[in-house]
PDB file of N, CA and C in Angstrom:
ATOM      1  N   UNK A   1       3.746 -29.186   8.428  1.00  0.00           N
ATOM      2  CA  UNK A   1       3.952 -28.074   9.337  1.00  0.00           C
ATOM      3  C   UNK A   1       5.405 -27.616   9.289  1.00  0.00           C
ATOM      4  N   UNK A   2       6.636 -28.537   9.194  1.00  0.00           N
ATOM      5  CA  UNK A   2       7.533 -28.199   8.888  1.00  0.00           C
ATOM      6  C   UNK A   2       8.607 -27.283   7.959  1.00  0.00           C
ATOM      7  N   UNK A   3       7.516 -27.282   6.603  1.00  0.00           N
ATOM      8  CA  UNK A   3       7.708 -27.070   5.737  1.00  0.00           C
ATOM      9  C   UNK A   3       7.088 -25.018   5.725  1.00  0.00           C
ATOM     10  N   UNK A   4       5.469 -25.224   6.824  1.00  0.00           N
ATOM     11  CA  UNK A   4       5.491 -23.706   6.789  1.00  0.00           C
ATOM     12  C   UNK A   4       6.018 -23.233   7.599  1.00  0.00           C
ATOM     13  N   UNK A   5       6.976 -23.893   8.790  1.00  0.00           N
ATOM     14  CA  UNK A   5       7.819 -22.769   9.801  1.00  0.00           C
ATOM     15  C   UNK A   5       9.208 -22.545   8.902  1.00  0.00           C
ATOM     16  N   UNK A   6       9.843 -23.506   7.823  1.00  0.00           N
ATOM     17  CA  UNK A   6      10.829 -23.235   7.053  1.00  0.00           C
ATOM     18  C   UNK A   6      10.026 -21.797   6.240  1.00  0.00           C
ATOM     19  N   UNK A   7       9.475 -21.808   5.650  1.00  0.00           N
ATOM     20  CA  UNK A   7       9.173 -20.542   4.663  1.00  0.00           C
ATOM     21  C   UNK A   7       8.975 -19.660   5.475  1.00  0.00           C
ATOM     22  N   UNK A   8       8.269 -19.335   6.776  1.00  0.00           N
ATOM     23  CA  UNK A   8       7.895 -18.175   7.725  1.00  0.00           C
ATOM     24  C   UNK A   8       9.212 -17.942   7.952  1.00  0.00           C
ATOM     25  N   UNK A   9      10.204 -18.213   8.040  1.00  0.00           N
ATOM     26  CA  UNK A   9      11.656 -18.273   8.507  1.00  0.00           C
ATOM     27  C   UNK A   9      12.329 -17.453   7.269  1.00  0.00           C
ATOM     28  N   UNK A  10      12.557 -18.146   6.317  1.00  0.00           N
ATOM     29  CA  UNK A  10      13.112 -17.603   5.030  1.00  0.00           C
ATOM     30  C   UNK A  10      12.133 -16.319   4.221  1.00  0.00           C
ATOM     31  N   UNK A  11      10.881 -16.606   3.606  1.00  0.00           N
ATOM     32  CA  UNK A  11      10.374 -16.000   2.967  1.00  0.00           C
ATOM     33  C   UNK A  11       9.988 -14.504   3.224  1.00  0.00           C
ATOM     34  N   UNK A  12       9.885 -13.959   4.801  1.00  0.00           N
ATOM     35  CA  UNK A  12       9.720 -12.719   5.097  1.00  0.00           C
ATOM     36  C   UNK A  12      10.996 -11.740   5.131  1.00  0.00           C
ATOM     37  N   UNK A  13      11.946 -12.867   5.146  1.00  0.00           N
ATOM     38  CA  UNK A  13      13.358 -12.110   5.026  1.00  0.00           C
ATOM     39  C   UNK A  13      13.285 -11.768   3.705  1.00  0.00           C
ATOM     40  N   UNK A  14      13.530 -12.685   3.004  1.00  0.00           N
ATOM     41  CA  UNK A  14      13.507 -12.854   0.974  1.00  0.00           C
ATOM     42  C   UNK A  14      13.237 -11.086   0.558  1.00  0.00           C
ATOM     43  N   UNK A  15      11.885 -11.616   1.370  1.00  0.00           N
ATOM     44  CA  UNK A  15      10.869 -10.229   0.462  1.00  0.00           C
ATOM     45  C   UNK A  15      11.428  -8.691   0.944  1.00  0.00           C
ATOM     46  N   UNK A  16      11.206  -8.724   2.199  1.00  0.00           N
ATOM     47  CA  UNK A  16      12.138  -7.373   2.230  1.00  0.00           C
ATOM     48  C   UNK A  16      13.268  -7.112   2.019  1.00  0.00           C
ATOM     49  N   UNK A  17      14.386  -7.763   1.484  1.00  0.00           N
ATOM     50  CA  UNK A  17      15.796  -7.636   0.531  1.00  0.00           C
ATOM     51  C   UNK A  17      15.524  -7.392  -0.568  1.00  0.00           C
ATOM     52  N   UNK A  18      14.452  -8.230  -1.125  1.00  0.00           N
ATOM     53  CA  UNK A  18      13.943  -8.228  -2.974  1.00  0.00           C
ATOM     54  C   UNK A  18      12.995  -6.674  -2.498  1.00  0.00           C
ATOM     55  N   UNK A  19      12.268  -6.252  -1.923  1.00  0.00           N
ATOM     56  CA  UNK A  19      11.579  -5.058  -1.981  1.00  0.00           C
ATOM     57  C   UNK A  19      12.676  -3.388  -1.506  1.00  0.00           C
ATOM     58  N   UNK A  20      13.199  -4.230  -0.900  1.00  0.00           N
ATOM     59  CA  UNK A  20      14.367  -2.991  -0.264  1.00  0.00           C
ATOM     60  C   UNK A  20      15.286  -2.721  -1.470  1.00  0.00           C
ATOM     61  N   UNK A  21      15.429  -3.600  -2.421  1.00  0.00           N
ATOM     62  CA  UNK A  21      16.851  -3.397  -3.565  1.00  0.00           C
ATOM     63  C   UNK A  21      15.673  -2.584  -4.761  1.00  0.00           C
ATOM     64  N   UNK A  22      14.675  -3.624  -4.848  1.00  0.00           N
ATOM     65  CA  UNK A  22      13.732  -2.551  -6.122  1.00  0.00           C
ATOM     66  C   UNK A  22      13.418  -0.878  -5.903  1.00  0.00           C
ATOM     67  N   UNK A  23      12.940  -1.349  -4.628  1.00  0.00           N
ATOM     68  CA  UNK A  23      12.595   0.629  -4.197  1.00  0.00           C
ATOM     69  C   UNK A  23      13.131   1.666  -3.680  1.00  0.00           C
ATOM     70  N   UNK A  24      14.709   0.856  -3.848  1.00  0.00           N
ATOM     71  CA  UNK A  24      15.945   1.670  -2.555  1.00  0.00           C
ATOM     72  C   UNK A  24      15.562   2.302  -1.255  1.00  0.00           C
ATOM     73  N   UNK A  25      14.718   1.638  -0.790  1.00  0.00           N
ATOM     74  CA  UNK A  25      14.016   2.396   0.807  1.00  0.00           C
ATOM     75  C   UNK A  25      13.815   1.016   1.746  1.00  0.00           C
ATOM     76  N   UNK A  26      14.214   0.939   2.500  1.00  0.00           N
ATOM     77  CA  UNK A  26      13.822  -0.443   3.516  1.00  0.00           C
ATOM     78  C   UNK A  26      12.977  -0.290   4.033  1.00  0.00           C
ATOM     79  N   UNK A  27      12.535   0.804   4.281  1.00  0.00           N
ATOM     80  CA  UNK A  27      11.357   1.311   4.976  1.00  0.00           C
ATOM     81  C   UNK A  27       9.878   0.916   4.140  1.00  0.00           C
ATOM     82  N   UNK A  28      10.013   1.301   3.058  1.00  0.00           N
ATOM     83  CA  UNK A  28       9.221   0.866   1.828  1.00  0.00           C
ATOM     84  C   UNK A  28       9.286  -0.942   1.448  1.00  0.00           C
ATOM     85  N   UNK A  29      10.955  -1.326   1.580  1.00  0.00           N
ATOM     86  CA  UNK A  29      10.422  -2.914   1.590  1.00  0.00           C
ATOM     87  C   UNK A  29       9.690  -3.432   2.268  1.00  0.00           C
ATOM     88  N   UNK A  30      10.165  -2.936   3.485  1.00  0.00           N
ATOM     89  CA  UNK A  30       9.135  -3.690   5.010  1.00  0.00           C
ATOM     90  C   UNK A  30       7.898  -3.995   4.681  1.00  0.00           C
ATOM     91  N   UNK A  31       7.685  -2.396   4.334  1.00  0.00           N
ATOM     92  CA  UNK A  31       6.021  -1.870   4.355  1.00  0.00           C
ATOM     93  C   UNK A  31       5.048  -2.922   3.404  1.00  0.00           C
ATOM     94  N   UNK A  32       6.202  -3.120   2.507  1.00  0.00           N
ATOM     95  CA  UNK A  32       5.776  -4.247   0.935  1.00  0.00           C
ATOM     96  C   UNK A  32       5.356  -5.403   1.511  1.00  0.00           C
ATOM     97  N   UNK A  33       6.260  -6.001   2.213  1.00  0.00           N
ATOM     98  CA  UNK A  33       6.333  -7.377   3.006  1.00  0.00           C
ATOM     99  C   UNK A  33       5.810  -7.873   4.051  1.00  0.00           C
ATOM    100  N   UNK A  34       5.320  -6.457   4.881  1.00  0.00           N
ATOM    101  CA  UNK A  34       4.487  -6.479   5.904  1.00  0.00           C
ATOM    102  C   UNK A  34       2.990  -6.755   5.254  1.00  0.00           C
ATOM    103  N   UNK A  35       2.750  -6.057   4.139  1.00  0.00           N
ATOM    104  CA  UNK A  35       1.965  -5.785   3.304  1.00  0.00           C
ATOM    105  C   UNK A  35       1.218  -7.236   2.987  1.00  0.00           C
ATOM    106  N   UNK A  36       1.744  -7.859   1.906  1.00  0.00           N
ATOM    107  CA  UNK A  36       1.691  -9.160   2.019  1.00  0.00           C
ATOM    108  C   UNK A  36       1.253 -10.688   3.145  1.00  0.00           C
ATOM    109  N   UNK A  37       2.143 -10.012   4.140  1.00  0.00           N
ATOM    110  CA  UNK A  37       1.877 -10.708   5.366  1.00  0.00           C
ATOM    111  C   UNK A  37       0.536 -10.946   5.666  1.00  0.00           C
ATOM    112  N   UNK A  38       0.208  -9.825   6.360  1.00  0.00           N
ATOM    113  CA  UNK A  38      -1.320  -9.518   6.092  1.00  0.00           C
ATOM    114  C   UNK A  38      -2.097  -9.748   6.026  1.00  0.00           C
ATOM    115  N   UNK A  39      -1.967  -9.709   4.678  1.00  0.00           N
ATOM    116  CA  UNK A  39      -2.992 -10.610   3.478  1.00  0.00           C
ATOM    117  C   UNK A  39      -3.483 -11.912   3.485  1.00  0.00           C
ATOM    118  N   UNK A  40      -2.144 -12.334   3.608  1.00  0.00           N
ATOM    119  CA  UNK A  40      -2.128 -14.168   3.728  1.00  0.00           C
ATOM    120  C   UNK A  40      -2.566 -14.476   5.163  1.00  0.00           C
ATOM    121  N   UNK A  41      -2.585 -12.976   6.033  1.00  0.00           N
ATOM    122  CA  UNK A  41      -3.207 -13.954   7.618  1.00  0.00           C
ATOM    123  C   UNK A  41      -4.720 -13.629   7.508  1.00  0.00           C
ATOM    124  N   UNK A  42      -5.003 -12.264   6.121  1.00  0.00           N
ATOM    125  CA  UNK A  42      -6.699 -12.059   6.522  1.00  0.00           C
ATOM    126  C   UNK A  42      -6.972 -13.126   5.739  1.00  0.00           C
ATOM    127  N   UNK A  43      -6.553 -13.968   4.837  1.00  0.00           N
ATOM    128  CA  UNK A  43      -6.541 -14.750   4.000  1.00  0.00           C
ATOM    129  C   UNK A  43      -7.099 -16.248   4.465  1.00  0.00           C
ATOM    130  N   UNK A  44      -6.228 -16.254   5.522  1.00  0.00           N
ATOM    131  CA  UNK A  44      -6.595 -17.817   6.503  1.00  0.00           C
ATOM    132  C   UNK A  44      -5.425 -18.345   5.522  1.00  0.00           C
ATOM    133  N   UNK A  45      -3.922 -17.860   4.828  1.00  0.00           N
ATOM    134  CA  UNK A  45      -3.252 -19.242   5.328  1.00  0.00           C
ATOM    135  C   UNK A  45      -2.157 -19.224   6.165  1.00  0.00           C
ATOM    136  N   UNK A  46      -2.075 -19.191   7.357  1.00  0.00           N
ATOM    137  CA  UNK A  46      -1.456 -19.348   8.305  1.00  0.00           C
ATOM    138  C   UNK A  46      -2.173 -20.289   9.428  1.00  0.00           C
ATOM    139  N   UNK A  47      -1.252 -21.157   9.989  1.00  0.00           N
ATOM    140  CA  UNK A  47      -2.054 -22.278  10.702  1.00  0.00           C
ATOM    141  C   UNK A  47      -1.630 -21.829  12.117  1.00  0.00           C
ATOM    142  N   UNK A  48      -1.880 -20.950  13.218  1.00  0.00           N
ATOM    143  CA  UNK A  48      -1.538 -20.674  14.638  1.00  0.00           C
ATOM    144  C   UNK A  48      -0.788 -19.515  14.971  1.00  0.00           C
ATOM    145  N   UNK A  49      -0.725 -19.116  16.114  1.00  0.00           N
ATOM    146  CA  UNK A  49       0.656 -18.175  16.515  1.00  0.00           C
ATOM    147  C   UNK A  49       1.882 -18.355  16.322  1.00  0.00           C
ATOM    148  N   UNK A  50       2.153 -19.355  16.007  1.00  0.00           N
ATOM    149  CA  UNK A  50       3.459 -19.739  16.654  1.00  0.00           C
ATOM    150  C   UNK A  50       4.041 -19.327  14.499  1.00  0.00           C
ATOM    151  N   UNK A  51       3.303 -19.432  13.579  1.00  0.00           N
ATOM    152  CA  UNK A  51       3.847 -19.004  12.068  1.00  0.00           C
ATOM    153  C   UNK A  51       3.904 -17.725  12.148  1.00  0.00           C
ATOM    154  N   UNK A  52       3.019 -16.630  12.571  1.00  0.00           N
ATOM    155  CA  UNK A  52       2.978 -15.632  13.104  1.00  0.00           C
ATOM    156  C   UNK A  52       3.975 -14.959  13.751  1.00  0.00           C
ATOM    157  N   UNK A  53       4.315 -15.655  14.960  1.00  0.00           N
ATOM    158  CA  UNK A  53       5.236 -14.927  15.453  1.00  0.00           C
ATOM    159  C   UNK A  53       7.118 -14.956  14.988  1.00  0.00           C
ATOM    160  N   UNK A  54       6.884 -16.200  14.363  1.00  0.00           N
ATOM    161  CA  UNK A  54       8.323 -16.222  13.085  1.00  0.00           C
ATOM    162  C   UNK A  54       8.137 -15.476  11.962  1.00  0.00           C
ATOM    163  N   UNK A  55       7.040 -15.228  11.248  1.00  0.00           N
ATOM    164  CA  UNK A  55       7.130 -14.417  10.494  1.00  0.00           C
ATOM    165  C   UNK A  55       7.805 -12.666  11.123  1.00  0.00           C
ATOM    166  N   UNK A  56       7.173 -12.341  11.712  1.00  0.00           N
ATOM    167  CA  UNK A  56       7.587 -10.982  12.550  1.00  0.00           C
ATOM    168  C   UNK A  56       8.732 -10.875  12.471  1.00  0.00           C
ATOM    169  N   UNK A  57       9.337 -11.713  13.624  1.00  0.00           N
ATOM    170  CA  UNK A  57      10.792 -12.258  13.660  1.00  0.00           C
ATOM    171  C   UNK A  57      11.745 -11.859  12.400  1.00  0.00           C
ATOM    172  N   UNK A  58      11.295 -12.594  11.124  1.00  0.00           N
ATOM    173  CA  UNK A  58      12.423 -12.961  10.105  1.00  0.00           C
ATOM    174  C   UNK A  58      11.690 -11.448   9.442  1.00  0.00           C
ATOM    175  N   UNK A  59      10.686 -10.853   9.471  1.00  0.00           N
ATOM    176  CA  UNK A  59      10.540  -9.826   8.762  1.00  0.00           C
ATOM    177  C   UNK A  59      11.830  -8.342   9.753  1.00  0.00           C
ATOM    178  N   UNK A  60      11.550  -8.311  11.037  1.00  0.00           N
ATOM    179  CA  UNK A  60      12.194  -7.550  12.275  1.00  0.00           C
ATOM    180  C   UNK A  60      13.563  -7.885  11.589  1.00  0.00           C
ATOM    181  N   UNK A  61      14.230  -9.299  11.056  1.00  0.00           N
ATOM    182  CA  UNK A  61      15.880  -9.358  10.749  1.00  0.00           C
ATOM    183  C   UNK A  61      16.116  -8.617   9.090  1.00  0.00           C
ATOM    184  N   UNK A  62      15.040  -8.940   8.719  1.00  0.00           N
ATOM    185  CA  UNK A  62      14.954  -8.609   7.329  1.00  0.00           C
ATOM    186  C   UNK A  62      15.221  -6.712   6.752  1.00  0.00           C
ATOM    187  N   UNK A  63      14.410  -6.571   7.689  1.00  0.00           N
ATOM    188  CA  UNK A  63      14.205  -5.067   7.982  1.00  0.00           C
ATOM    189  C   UNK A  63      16.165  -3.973   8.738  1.00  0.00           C
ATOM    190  N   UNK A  64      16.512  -5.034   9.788  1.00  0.00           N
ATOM    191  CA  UNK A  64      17.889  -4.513  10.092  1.00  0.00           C
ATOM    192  C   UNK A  64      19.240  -4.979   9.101  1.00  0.00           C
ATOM    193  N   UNK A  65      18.716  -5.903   8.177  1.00  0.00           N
ATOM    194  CA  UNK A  65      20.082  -6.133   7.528  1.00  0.00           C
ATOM    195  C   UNK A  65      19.314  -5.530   6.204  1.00  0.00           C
ATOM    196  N   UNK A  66      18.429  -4.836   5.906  1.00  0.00           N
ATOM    197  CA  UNK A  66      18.229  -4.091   4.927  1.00  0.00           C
ATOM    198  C   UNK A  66      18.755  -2.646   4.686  1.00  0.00           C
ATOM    199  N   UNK A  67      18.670  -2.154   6.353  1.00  0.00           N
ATOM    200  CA  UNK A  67      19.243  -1.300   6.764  1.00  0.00           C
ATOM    201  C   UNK A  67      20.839  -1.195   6.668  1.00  0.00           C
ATOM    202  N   UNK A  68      21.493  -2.183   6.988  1.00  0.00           N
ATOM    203  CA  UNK A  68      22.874  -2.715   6.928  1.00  0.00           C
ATOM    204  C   UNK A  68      22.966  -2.444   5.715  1.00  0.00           C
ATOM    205  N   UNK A  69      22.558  -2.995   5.174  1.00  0.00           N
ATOM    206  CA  UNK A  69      22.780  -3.426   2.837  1.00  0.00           C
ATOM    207  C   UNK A  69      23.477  -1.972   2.738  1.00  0.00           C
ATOM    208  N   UNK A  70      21.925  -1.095   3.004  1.00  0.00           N
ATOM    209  CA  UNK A  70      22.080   0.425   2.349  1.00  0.00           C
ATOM    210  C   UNK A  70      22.563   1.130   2.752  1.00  0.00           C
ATOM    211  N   UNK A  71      23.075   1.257   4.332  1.00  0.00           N
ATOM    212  CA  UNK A  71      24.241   2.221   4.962  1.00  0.00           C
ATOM    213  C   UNK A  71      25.413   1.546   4.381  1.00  0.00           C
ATOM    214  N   UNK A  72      25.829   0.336   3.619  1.00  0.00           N
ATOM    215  CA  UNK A  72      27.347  -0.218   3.289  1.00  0.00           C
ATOM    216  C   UNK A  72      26.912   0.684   1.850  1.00  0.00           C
ATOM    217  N   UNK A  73      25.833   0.378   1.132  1.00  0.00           N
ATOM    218  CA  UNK A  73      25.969   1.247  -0.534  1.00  0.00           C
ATOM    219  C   UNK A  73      26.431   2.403  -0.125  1.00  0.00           C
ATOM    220  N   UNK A  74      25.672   3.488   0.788  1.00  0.00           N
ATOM    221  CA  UNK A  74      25.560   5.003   1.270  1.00  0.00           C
ATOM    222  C   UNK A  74      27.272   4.794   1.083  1.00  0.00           C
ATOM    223  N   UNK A  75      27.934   4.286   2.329  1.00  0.00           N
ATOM    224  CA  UNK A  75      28.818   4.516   2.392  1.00  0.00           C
ATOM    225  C   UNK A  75      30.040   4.019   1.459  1.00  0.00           C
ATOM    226  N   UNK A  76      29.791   2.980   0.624  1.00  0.00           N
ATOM    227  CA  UNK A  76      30.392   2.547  -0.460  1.00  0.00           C
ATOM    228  C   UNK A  76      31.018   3.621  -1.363  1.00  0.00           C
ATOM    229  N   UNK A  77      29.463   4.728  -1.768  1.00  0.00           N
ATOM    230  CA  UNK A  77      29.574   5.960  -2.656  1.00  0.00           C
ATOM    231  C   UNK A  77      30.587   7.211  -2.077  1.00  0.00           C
TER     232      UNK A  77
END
């Protein structure tokens, strides 16, 4: 159990940084990662609320420092 609140933690962040840099849109990473999410809950592998509601979480941080990334490029240029 430990091991899936570590990845619900890390891995929803991961994906929307890796989807936000491929498609230059955070809006579009989210959507990718939310996407995914999903899947794996219509899927059955998630074990309770409580993976669930960390996933959200680290996707919700994932999503504002994606935002961050690309207003520092915007404004980089």
């Amino acid at each position: 159990m430990l091991l899936k609140v570590i990845l619900a933690i890390i891995m929803p962040f991961l994906l929307v940084l890796l989807f936000t840099r491929v498609s230059y849109n955070h809006y579009v990473g989210t959507a990718l990662a939310a996407a995914l999410l999903i899947a794996s809950y219509i899927k059955g592998y998630t074990h309770g609320p409580s993976i669930f509601f960390i996933d959200i979480v680290s996707l919700v941080v994932g999503f504002f420092l994606a935002r961050k990334m690309k207003a520092d490029l915007l404004k980089k240029n």
